[in-house]
N, C-alpha and C. Protein backbone atom coordinates (compact mmCIF):
# COMPACT_ATOMS: atom_id res chain seq x y z
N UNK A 1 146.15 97.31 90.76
CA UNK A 1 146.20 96.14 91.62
C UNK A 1 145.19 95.12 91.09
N UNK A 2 145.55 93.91 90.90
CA UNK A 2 144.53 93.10 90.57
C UNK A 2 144.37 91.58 91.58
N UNK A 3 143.45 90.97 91.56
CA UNK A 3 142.70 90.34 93.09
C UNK A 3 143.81 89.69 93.21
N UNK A 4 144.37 88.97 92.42
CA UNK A 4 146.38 88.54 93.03
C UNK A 4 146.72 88.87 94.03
N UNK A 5 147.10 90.33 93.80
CA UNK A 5 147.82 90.95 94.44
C UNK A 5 147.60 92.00 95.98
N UNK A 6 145.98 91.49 95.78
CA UNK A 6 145.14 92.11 97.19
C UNK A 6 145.90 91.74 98.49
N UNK A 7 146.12 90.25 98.70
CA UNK A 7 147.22 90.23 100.20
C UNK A 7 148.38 90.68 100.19
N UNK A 8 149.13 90.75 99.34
CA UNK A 8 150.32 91.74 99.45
C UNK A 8 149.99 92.78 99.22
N UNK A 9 149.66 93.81 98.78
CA UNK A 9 149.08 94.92 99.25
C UNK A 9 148.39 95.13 100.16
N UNK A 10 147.24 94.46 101.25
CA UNK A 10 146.86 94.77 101.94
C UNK A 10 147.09 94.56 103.33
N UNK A 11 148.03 93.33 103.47
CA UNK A 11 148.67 92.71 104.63
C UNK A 11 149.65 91.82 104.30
N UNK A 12 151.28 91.95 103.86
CA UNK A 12 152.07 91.59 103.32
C UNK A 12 152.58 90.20 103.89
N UNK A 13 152.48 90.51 105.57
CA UNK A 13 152.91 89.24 106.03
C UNK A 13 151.47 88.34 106.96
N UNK A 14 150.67 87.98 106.08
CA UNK A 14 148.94 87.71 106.49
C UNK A 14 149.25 86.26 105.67
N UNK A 15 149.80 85.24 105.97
CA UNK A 15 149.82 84.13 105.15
C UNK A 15 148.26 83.48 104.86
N UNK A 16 147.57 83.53 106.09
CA UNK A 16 146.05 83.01 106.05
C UNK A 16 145.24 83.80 104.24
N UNK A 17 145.38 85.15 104.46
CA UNK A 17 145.44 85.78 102.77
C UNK A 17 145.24 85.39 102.16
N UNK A 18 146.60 84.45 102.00
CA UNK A 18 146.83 83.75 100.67
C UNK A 18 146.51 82.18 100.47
N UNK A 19 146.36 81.82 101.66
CA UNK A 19 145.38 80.63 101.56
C UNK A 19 144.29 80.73 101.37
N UNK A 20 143.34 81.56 101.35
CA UNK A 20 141.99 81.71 101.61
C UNK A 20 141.83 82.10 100.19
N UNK A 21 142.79 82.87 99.46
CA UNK A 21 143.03 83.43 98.03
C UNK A 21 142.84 82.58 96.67
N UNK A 22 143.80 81.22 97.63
CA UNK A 22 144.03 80.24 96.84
C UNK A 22 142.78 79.31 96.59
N UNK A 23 142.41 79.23 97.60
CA UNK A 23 140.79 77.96 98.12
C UNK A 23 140.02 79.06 97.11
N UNK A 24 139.74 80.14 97.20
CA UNK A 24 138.75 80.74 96.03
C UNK A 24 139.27 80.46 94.65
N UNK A 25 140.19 80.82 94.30
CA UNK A 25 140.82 80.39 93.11
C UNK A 25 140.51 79.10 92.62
N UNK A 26 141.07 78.24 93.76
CA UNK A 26 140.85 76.92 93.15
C UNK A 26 138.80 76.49 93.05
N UNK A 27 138.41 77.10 93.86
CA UNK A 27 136.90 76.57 93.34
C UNK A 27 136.65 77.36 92.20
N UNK A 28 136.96 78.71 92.00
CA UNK A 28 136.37 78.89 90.87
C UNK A 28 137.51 78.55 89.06
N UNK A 29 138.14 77.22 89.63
CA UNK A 29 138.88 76.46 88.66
C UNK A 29 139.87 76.58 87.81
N UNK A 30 140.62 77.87 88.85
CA UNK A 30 142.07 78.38 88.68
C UNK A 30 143.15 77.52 89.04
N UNK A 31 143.14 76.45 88.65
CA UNK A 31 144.52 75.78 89.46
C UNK A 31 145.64 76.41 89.24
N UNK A 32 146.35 76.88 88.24
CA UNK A 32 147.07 77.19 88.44
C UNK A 32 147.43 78.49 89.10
N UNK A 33 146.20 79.48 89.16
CA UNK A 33 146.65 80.68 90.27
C UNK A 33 146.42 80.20 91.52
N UNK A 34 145.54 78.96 91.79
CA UNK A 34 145.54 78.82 93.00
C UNK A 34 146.98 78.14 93.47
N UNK A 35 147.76 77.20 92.71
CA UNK A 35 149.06 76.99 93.41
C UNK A 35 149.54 77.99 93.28
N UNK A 36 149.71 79.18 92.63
CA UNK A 36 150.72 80.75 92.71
C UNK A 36 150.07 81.21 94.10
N UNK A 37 149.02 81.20 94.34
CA UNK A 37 148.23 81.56 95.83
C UNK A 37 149.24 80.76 97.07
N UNK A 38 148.98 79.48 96.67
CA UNK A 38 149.31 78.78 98.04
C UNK A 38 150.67 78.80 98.23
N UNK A 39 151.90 78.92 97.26
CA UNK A 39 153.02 79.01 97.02
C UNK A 39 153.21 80.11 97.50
N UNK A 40 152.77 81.30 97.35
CA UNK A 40 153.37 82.50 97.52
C UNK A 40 152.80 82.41 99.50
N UNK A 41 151.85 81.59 99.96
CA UNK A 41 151.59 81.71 101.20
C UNK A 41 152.36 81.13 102.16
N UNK A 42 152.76 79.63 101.48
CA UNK A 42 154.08 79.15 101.94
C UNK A 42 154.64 80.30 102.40
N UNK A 43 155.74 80.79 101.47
CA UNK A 43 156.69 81.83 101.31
C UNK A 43 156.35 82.82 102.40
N UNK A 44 155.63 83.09 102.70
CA UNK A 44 155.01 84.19 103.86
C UNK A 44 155.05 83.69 104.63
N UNK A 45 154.54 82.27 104.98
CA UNK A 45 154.17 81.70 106.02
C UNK A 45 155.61 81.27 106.71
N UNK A 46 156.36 80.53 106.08
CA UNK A 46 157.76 80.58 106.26
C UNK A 46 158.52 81.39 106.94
N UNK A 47 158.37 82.48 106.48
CA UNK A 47 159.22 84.03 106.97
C UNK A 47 158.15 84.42 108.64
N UNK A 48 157.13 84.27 108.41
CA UNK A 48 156.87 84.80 109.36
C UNK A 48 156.63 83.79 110.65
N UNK A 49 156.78 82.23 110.46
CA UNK A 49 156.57 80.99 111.32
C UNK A 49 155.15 80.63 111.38
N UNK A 50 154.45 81.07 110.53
CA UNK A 50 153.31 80.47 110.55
C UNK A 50 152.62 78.93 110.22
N UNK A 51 152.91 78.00 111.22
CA UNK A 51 153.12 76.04 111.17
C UNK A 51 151.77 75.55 110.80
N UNK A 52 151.04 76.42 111.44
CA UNK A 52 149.71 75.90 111.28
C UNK A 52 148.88 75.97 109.59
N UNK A 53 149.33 77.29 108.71
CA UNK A 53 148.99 78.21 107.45
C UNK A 53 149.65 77.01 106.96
N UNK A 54 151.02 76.96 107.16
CA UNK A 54 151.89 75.72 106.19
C UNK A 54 151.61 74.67 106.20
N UNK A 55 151.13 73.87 106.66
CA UNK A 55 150.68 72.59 107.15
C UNK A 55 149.14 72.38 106.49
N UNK A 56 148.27 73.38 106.45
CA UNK A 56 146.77 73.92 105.58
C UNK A 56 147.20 73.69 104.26
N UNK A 57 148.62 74.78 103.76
CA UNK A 57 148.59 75.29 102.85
C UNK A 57 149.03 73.80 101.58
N UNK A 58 150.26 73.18 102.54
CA UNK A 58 150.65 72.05 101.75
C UNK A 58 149.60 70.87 101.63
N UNK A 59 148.37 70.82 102.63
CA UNK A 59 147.43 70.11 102.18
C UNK A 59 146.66 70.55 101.09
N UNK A 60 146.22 71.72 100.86
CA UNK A 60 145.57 72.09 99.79
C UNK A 60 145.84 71.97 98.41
N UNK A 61 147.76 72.19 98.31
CA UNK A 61 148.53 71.63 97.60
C UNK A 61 148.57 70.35 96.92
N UNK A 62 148.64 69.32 98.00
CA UNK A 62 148.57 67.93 97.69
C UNK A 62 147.42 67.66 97.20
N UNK A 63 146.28 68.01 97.18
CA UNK A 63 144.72 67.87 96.86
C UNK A 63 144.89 68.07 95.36
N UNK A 64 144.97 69.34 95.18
CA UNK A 64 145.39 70.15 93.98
C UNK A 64 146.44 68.95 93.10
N UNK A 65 147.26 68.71 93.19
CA UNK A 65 148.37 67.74 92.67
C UNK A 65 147.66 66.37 92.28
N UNK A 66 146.89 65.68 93.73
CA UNK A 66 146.13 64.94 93.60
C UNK A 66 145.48 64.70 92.16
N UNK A 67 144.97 65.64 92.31
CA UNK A 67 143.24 65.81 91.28
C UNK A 67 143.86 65.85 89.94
N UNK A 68 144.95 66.41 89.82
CA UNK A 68 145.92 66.60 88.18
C UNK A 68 145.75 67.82 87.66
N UNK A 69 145.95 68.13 86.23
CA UNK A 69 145.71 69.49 85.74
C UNK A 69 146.39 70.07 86.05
């Protein structure tokens, strides 16, 4: 298992997870795992109705997009 893959393994439908996954990622200057983070939280968040995670998640997104890279 590698730190990726810690919220799906540890709480599959935990969209918060993978936002929180992603915000580390992206500070320590992963953009691109941090959009595989926030993307894959979407995707969770989606399935499970989580409005509030999605609404976080696509801001963090747009930031990310924002900034370039």
């Amino acid at each position: 298992m590698t730190r990726a893959d810690v919220p799906e393994e540890l709480k599959p439908d935990y969209s918060a997870a993978h936002r929180g996954l992603g915000r580390v990622l992206e500070r320590a200057g992963r953009r691109d795992d941090a959009r595989a983070a926030y993307r894959k939280g979407l995707e969770v968040a989606a399935r499970t109705g989580d409005l509030q995670t999605t609404k976080e998640i696509e801001v963090y997104l747009h930031r990310l997009d924002a900034a370039g890279s």
